[in-house]
PDB file of N, CA and C in Angstrom:
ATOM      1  N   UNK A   1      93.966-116.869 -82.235  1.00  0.00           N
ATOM      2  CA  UNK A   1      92.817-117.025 -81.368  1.00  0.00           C
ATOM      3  C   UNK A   1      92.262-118.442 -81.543  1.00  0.00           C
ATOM      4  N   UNK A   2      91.759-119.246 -80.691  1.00  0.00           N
ATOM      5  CA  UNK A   2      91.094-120.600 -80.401  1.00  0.00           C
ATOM      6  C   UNK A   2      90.129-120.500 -81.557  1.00  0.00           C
ATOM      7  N   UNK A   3      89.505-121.513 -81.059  1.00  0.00           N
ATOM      8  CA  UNK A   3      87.548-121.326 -81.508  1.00  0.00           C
ATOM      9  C   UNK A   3      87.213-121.793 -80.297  1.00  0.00           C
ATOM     10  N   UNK A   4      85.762-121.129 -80.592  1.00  0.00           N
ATOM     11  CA  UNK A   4      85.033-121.181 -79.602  1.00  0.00           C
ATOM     12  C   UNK A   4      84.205-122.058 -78.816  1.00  0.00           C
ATOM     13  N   UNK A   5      84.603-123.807 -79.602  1.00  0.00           N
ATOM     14  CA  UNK A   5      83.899-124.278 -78.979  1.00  0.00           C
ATOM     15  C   UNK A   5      85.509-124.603 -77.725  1.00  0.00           C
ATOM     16  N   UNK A   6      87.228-124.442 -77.814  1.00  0.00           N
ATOM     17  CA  UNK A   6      87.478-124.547 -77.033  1.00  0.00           C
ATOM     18  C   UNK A   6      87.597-123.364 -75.803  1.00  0.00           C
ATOM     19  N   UNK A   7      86.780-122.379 -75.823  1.00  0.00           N
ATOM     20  CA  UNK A   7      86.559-121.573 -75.502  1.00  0.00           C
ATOM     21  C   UNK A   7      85.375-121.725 -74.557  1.00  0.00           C
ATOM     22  N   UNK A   8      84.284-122.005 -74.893  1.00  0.00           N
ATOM     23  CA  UNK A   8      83.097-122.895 -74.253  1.00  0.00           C
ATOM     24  C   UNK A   8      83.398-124.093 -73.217  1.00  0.00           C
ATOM     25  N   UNK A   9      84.684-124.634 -73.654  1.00  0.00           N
ATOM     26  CA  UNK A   9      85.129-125.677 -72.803  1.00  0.00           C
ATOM     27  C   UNK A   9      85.883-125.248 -71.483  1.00  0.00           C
ATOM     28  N   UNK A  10      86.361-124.659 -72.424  1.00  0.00           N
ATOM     29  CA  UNK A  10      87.660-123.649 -71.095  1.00  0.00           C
ATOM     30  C   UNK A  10      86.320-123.212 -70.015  1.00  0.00           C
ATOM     31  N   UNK A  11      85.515-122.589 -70.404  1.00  0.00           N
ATOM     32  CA  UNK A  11      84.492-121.741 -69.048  1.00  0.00           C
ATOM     33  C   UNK A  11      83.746-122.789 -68.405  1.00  0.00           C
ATOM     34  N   UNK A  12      83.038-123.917 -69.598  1.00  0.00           N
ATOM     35  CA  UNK A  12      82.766-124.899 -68.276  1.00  0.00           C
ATOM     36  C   UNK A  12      83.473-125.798 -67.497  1.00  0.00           C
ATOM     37  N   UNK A  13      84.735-125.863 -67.979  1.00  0.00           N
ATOM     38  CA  UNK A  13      85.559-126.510 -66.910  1.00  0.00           C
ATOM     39  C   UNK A  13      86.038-125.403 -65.583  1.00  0.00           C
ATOM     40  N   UNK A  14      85.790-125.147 -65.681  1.00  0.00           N
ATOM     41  CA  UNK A  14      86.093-124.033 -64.788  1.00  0.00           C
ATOM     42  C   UNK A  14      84.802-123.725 -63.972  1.00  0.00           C
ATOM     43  N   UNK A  15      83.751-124.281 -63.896  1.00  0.00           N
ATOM     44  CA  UNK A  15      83.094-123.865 -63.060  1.00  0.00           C
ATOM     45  C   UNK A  15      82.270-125.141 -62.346  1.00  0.00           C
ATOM     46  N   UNK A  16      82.988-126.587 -62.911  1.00  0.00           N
ATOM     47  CA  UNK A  16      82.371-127.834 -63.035  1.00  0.00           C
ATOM     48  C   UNK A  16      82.933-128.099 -61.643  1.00  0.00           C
ATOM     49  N   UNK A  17      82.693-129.464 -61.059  1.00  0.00           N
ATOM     50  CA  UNK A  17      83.531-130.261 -59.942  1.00  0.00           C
ATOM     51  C   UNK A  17      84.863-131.325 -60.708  1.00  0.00           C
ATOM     52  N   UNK A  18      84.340-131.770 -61.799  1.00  0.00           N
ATOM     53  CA  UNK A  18      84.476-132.536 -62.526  1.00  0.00           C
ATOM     54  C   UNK A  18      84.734-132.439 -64.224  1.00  0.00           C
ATOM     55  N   UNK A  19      85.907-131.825 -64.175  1.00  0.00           N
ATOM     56  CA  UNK A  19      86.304-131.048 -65.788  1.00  0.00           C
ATOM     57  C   UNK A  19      86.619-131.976 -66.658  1.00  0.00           C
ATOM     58  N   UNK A  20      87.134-133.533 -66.253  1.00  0.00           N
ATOM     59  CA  UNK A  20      87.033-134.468 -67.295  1.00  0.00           C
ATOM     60  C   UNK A  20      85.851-134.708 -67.899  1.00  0.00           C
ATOM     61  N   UNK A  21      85.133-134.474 -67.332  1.00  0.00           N
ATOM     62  CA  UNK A  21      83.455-135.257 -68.098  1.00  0.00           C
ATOM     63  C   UNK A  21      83.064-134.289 -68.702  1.00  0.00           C
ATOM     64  N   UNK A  22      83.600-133.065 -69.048  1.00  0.00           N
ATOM     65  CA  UNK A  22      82.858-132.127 -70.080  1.00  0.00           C
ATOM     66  C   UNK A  22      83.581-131.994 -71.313  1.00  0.00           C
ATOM     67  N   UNK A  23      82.347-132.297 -72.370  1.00  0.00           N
ATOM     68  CA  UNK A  23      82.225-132.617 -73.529  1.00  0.00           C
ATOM     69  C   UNK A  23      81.352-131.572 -74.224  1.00  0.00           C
ATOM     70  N   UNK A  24      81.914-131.141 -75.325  1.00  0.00           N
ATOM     71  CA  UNK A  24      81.383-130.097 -76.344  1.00  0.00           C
ATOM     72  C   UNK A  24      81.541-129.719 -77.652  1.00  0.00           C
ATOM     73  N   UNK A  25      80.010-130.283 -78.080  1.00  0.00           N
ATOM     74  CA  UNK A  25      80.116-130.310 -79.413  1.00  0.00           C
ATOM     75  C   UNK A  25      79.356-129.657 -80.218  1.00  0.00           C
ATOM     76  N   UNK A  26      79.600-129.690 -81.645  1.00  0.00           N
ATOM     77  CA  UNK A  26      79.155-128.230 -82.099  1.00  0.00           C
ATOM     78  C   UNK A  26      78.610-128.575 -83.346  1.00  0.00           C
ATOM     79  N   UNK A  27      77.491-127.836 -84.461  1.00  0.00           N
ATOM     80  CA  UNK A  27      77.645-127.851 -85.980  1.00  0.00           C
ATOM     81  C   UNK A  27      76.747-126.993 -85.961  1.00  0.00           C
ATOM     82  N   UNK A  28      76.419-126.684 -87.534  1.00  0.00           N
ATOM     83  CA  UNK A  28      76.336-125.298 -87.724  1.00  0.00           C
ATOM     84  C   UNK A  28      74.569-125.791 -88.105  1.00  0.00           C
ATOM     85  N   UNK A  29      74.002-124.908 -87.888  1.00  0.00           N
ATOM     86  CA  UNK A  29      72.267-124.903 -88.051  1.00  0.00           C
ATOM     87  C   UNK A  29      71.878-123.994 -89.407  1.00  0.00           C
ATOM     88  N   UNK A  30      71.713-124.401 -90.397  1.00  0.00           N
ATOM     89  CA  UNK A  30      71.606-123.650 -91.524  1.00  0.00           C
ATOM     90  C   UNK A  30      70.312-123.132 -91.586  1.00  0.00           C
ATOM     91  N   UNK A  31      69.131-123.501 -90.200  1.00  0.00           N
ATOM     92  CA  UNK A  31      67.835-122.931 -90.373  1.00  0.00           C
ATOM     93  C   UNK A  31      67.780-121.374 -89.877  1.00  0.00           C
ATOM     94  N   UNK A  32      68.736-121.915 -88.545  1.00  0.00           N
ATOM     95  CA  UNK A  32      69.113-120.453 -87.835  1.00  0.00           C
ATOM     96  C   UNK A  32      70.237-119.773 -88.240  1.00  0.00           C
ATOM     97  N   UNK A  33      70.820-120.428 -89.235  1.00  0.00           N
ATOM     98  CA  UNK A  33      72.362-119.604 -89.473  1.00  0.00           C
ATOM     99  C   UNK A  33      73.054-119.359 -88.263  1.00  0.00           C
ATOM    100  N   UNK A  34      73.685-120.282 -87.522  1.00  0.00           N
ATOM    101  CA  UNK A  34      74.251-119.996 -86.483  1.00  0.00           C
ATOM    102  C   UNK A  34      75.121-121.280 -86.445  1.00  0.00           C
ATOM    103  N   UNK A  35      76.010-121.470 -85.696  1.00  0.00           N
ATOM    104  CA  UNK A  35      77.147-122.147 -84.419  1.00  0.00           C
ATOM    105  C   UNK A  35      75.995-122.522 -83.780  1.00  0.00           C
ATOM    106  N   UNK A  36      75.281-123.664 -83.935  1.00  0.00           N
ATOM    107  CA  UNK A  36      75.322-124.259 -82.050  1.00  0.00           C
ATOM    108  C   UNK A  36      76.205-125.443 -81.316  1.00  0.00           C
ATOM    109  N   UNK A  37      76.410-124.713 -80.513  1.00  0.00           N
ATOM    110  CA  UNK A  37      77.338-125.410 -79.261  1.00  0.00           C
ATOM    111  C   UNK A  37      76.559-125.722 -78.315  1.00  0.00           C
ATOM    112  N   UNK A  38      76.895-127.657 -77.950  1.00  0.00           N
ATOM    113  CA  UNK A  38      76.298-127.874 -76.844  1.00  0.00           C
ATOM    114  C   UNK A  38      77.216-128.481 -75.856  1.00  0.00           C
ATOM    115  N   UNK A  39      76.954-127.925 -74.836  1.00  0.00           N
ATOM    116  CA  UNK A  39      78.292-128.146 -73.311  1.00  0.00           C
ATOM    117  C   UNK A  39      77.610-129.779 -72.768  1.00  0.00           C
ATOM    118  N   UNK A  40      77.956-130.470 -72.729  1.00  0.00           N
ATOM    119  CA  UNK A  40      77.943-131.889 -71.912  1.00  0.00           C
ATOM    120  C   UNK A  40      78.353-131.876 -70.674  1.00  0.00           C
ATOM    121  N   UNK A  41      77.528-131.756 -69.675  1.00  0.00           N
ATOM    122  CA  UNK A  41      78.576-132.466 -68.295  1.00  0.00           C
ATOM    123  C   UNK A  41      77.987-133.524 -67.449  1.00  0.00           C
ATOM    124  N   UNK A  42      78.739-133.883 -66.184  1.00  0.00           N
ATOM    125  CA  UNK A  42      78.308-135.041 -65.259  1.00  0.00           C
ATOM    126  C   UNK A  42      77.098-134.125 -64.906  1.00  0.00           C
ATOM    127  N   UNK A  43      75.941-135.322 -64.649  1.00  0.00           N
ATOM    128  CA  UNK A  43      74.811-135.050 -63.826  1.00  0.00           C
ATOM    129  C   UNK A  43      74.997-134.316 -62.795  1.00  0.00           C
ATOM    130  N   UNK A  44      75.939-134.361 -61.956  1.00  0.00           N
ATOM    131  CA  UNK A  44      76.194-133.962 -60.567  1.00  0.00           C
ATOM    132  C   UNK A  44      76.123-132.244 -60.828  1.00  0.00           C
ATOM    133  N   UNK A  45      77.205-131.945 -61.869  1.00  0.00           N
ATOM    134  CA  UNK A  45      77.685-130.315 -62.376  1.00  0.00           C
ATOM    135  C   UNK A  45      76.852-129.651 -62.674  1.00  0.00           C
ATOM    136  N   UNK A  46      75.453-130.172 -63.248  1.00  0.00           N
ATOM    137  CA  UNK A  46      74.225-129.382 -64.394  1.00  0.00           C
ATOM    138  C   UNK A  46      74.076-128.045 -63.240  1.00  0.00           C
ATOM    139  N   UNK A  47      74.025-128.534 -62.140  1.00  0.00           N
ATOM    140  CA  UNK A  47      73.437-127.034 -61.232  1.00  0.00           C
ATOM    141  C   UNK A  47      74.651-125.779 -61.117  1.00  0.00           C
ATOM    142  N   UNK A  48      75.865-126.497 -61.018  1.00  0.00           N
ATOM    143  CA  UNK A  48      76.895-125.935 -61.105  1.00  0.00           C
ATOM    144  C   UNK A  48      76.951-124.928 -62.771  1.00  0.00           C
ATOM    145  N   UNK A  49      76.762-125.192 -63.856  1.00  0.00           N
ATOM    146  CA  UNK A  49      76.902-124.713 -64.884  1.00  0.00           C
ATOM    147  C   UNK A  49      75.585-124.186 -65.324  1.00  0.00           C
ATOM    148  N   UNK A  50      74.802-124.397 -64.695  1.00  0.00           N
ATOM    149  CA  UNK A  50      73.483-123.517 -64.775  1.00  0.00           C
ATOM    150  C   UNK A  50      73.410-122.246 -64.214  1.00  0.00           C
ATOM    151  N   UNK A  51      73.719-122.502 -62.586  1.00  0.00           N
ATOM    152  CA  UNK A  51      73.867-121.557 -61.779  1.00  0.00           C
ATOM    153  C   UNK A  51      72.549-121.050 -61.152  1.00  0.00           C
ATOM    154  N   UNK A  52      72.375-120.280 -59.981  1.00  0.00           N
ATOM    155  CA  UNK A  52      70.960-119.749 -59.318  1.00  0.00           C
ATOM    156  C   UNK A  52      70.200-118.656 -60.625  1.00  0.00           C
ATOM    157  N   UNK A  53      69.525-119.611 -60.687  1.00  0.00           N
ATOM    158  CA  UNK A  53      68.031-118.948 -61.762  1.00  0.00           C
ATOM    159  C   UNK A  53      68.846-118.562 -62.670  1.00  0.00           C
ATOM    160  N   UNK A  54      69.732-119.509 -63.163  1.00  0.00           N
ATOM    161  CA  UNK A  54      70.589-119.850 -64.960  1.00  0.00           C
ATOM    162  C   UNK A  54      71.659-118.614 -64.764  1.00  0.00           C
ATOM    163  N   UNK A  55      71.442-117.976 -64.075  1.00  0.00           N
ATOM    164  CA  UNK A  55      72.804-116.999 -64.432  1.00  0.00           C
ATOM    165  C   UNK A  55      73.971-116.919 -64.878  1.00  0.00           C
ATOM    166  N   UNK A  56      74.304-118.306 -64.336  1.00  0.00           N
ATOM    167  CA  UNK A  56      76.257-118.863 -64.735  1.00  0.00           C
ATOM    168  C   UNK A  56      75.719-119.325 -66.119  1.00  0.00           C
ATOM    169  N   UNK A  57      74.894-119.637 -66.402  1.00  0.00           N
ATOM    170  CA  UNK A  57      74.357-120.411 -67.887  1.00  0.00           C
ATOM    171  C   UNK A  57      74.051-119.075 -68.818  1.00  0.00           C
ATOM    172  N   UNK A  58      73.295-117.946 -68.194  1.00  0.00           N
ATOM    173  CA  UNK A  58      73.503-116.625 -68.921  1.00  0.00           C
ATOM    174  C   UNK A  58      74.371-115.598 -69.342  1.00  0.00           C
ATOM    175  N   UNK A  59      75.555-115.815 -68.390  1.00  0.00           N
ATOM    176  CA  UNK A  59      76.949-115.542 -68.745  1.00  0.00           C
ATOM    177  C   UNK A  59      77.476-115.994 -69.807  1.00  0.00           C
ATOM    178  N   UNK A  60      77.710-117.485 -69.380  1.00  0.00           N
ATOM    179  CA  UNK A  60      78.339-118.120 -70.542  1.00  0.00           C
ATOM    180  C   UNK A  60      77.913-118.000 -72.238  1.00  0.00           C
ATOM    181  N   UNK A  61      76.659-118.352 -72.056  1.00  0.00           N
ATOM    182  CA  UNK A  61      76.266-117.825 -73.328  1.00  0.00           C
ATOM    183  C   UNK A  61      76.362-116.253 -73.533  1.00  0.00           C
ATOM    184  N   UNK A  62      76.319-115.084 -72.730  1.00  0.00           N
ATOM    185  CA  UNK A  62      76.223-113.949 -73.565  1.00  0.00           C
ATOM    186  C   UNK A  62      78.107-113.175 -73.972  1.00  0.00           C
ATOM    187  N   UNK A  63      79.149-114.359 -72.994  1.00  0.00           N
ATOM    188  CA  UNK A  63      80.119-114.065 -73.202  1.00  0.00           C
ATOM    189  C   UNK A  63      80.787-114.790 -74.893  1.00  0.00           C
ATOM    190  N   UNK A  64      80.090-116.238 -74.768  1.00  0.00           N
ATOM    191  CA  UNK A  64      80.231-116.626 -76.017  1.00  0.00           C
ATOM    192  C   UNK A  64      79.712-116.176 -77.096  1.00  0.00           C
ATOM    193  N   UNK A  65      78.301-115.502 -77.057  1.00  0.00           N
ATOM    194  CA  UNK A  65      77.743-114.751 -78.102  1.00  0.00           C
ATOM    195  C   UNK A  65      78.644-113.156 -78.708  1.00  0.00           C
ATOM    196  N   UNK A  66      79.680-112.886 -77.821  1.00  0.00           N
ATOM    197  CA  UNK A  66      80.466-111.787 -77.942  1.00  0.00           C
ATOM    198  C   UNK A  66      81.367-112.109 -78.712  1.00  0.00           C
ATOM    199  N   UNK A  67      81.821-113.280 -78.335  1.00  0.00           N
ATOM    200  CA  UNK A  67      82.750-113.391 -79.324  1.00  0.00           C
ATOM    201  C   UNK A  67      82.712-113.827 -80.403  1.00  0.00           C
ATOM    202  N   UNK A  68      81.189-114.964 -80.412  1.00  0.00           N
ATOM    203  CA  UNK A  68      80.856-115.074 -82.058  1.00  0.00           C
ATOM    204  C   UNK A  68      81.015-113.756 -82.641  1.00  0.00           C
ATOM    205  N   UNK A  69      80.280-113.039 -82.394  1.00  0.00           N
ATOM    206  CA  UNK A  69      80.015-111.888 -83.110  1.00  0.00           C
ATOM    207  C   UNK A  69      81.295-110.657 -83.201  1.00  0.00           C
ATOM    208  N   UNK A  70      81.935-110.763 -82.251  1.00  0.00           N
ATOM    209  CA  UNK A  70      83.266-109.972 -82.617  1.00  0.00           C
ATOM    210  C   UNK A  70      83.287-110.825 -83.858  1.00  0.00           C
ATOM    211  N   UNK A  71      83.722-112.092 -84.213  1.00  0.00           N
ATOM    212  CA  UNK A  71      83.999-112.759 -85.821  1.00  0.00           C
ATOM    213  C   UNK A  71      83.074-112.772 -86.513  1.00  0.00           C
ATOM    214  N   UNK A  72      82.118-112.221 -86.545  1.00  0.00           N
ATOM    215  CA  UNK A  72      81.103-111.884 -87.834  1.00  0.00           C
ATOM    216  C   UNK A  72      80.401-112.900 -87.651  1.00  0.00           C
ATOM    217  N   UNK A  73      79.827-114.176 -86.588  1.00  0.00           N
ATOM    218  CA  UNK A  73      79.190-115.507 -86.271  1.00  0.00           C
ATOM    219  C   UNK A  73      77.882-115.184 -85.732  1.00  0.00           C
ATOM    220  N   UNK A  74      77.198-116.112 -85.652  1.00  0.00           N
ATOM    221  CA  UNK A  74      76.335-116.391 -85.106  1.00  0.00           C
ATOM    222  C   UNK A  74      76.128-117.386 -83.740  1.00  0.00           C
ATOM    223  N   UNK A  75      75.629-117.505 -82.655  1.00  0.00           N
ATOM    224  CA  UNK A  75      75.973-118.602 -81.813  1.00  0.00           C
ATOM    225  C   UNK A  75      75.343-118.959 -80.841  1.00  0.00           C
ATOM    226  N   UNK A  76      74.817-120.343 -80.778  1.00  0.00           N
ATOM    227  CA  UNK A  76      73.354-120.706 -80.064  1.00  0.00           C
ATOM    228  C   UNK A  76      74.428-121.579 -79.243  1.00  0.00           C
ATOM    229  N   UNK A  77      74.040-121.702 -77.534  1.00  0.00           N
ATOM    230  CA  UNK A  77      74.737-121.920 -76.331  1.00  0.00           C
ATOM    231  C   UNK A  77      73.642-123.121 -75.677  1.00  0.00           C
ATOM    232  N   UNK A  78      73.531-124.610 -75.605  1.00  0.00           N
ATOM    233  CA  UNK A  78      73.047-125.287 -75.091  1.00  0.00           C
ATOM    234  C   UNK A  78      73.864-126.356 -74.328  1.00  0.00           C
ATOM    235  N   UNK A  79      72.878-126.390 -72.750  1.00  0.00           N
ATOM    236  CA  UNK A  79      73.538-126.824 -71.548  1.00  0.00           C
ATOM    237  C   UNK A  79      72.748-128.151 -71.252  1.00  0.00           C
ATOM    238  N   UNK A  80      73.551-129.526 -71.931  1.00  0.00           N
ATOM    239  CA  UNK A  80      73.155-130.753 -71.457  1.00  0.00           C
ATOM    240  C   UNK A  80      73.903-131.501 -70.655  1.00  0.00           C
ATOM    241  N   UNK A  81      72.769-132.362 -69.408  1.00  0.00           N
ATOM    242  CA  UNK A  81      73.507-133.060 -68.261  1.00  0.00           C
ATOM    243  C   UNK A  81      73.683-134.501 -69.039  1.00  0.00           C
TER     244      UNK A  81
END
């Protein structure tokens, strides 16, 4: 199995115009005990990977939070243009 931050990558390229410009990077938050992952894309995409009233942005994170946690993880999902 991957990890998840290429996992995170895989879904926002996939919903971008522009799949070269997404960038995602990750380290671990020892306040929250968690994975956070943050998705990078072109200005143009942010609405695209947000989605109408964040939904595509609520997916993504609650699909990635599944799979942290299928592996015993923790995992905070942030969407910068």
């Amino acid at each position: 199995m991957g990890s998840l931050e290429d996992f995170v990558a895989f879904l926002a390229r996939s919903v971008v115009t522009d799949p070269d410009a997404v960038e995602v990077r990750s380290w671990h938050d020892d306040e929250e005990d968690a994975l956070v992952i943050e998705i990078h894309v072109a200005e143009s995409d942010a609405g695209h990977v947000i989605g109408r009233s964040g939904r595509t942005a609520e997916a993504i994170r609650q699909v990635v939070k599944a799979a942290a946690a299928r592996r015993g993880g923790r995992v905070l999902v942030d969407i910068v243009a």
